[in-house]
PDB file of N, CA and C in Angstrom:
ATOM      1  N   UNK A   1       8.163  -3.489   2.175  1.00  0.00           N
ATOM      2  CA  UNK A   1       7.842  -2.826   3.419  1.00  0.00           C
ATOM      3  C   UNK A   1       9.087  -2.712   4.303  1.00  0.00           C
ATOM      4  N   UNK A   2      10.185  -3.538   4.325  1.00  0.00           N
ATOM      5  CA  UNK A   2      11.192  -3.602   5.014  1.00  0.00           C
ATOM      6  C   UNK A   2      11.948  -2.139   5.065  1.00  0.00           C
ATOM      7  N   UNK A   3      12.074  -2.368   3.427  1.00  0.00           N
ATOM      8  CA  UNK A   3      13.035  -1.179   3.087  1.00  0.00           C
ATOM      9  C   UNK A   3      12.133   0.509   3.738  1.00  0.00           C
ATOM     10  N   UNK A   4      11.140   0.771   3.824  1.00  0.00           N
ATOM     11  CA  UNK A   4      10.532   1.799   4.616  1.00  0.00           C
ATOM     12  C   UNK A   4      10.487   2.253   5.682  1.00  0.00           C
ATOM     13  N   UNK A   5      10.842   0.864   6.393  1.00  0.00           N
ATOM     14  CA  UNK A   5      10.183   0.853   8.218  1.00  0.00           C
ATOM     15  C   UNK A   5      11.395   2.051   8.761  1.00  0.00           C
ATOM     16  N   UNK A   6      12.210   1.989   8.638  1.00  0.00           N
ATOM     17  CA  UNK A   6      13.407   3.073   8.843  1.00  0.00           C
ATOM     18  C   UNK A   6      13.487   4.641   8.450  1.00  0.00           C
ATOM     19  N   UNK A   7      12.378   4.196   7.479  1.00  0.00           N
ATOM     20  CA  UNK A   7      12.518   5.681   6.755  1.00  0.00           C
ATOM     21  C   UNK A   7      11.242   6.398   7.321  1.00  0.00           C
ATOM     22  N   UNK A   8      11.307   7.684   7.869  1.00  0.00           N
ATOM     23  CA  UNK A   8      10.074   8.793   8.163  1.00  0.00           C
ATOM     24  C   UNK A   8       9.703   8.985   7.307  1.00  0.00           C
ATOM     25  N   UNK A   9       8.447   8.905   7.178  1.00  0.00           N
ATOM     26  CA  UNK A   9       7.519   9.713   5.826  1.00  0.00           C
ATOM     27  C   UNK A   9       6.996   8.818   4.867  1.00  0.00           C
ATOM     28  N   UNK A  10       7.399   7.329   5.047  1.00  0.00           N
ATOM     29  CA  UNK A  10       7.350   6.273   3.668  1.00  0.00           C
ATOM     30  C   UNK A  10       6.284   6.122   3.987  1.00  0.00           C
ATOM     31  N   UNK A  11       5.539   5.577   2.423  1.00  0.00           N
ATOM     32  CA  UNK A  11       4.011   5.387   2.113  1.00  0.00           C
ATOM     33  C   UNK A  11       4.228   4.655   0.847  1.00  0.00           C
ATOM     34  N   UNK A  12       3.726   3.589   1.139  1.00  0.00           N
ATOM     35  CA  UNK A  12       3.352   2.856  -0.069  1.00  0.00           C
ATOM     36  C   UNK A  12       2.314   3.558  -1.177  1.00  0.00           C
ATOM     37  N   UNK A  13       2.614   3.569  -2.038  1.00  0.00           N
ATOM     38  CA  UNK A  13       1.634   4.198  -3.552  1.00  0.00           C
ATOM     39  C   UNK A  13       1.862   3.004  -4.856  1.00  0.00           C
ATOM     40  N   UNK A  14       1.062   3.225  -5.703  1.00  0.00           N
ATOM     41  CA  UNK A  14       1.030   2.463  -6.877  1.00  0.00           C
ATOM     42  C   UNK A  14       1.052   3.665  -7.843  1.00  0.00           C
ATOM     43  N   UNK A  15       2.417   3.545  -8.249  1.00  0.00           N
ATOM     44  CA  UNK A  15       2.755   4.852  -9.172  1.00  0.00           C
ATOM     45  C   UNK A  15       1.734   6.065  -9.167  1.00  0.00           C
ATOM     46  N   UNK A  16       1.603   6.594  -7.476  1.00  0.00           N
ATOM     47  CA  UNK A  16       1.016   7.620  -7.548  1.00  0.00           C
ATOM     48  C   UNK A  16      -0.897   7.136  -7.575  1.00  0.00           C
ATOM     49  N   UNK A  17      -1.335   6.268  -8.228  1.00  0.00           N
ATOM     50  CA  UNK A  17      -2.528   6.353  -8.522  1.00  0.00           C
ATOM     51  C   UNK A  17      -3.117   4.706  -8.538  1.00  0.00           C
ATOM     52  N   UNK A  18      -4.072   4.718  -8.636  1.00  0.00           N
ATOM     53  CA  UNK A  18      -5.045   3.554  -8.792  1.00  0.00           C
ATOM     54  C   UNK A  18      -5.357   3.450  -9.496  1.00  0.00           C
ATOM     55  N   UNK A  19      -5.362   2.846 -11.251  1.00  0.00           N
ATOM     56  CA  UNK A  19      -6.023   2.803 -12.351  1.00  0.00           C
ATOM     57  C   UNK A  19      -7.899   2.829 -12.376  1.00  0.00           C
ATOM     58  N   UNK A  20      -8.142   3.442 -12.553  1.00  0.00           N
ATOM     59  CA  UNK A  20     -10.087   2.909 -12.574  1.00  0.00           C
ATOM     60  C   UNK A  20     -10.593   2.044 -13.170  1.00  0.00           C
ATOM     61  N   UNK A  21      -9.870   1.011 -13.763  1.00  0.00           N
ATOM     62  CA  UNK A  21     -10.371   0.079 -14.216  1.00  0.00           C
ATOM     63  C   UNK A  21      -9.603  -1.126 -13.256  1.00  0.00           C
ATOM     64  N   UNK A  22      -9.176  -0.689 -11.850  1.00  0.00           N
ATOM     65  CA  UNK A  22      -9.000  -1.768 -11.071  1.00  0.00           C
ATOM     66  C   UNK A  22     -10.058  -2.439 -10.871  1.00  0.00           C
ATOM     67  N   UNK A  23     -10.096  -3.543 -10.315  1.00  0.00           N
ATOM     68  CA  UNK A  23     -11.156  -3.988  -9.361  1.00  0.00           C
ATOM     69  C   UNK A  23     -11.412  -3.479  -7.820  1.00  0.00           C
ATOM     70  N   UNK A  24     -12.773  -3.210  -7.575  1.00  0.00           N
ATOM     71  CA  UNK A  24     -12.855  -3.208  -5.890  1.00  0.00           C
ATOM     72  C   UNK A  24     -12.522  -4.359  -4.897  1.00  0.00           C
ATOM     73  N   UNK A  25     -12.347  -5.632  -5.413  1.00  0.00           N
ATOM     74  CA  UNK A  25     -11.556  -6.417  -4.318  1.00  0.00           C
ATOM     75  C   UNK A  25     -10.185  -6.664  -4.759  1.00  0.00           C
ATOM     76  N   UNK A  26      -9.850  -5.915  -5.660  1.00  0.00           N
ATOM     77  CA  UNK A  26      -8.050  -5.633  -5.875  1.00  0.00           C
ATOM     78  C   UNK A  26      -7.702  -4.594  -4.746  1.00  0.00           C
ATOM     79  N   UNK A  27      -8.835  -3.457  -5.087  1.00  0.00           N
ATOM     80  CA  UNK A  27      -8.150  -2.495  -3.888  1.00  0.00           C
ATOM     81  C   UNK A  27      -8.613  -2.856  -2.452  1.00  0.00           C
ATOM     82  N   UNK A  28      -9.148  -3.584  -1.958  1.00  0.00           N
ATOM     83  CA  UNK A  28      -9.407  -4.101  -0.461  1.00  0.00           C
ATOM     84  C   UNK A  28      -8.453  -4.676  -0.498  1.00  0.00           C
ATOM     85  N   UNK A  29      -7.960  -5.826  -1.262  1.00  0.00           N
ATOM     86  CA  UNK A  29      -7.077  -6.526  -0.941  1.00  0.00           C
ATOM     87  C   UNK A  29      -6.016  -5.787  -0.712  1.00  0.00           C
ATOM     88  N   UNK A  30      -5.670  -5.075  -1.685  1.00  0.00           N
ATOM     89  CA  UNK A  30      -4.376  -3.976  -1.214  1.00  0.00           C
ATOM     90  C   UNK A  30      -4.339  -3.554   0.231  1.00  0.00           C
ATOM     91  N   UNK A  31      -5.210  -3.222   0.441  1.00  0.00           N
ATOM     92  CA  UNK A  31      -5.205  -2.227   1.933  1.00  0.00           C
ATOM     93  C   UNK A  31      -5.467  -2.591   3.083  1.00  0.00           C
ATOM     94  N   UNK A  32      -5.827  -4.473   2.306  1.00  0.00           N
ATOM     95  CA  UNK A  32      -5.519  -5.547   3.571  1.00  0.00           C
ATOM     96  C   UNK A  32      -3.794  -5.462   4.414  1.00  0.00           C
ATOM     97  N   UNK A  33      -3.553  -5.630   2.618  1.00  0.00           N
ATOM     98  CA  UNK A  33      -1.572  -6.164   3.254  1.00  0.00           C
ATOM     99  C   UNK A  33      -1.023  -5.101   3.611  1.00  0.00           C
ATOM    100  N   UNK A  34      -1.684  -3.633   2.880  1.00  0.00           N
ATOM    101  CA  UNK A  34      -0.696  -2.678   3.642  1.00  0.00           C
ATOM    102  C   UNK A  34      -1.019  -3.114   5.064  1.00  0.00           C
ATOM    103  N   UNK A  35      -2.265  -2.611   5.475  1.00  0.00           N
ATOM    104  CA  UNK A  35      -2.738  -2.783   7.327  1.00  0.00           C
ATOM    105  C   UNK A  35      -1.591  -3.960   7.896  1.00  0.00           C
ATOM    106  N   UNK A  36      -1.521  -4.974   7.133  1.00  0.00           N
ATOM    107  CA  UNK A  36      -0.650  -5.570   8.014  1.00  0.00           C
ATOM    108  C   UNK A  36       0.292  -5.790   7.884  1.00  0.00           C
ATOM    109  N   UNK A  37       1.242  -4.901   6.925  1.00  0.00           N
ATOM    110  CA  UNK A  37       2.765  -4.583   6.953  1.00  0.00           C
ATOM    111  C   UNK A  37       3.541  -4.126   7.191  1.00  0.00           C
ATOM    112  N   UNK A  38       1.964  -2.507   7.726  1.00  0.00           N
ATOM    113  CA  UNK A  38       2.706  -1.121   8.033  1.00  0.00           C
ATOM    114  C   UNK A  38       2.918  -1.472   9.394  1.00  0.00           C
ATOM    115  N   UNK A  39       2.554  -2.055  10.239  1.00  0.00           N
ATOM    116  CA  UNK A  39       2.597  -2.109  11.617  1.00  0.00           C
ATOM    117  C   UNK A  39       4.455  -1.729  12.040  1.00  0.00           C
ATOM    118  N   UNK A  40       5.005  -0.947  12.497  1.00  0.00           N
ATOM    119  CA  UNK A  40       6.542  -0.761  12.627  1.00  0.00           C
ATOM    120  C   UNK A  40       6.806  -0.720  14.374  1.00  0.00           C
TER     121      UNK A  40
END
């Protein structure tokens, strides 16, 4: 996240996509830490 905060336009992705055979509390969890990384 560091390396982004500087940069306009950055967005965290997982090579583009989300596998479908993730789990649903893999992806909450994900979008826990983004919420509290993106804060700049």
């Amino acid at each position: 996240m560091n390396i982004g905060k500087d940069c306009r336009g950055f967005f965290m992705a997982v090579r583009n996509h989300i596998p479908p055979n993730t789990p649903v509390e893999s992806c909450l969890y994900y979008n826990q830490v983004y919420e509290e990384l993106s804060k700049r």
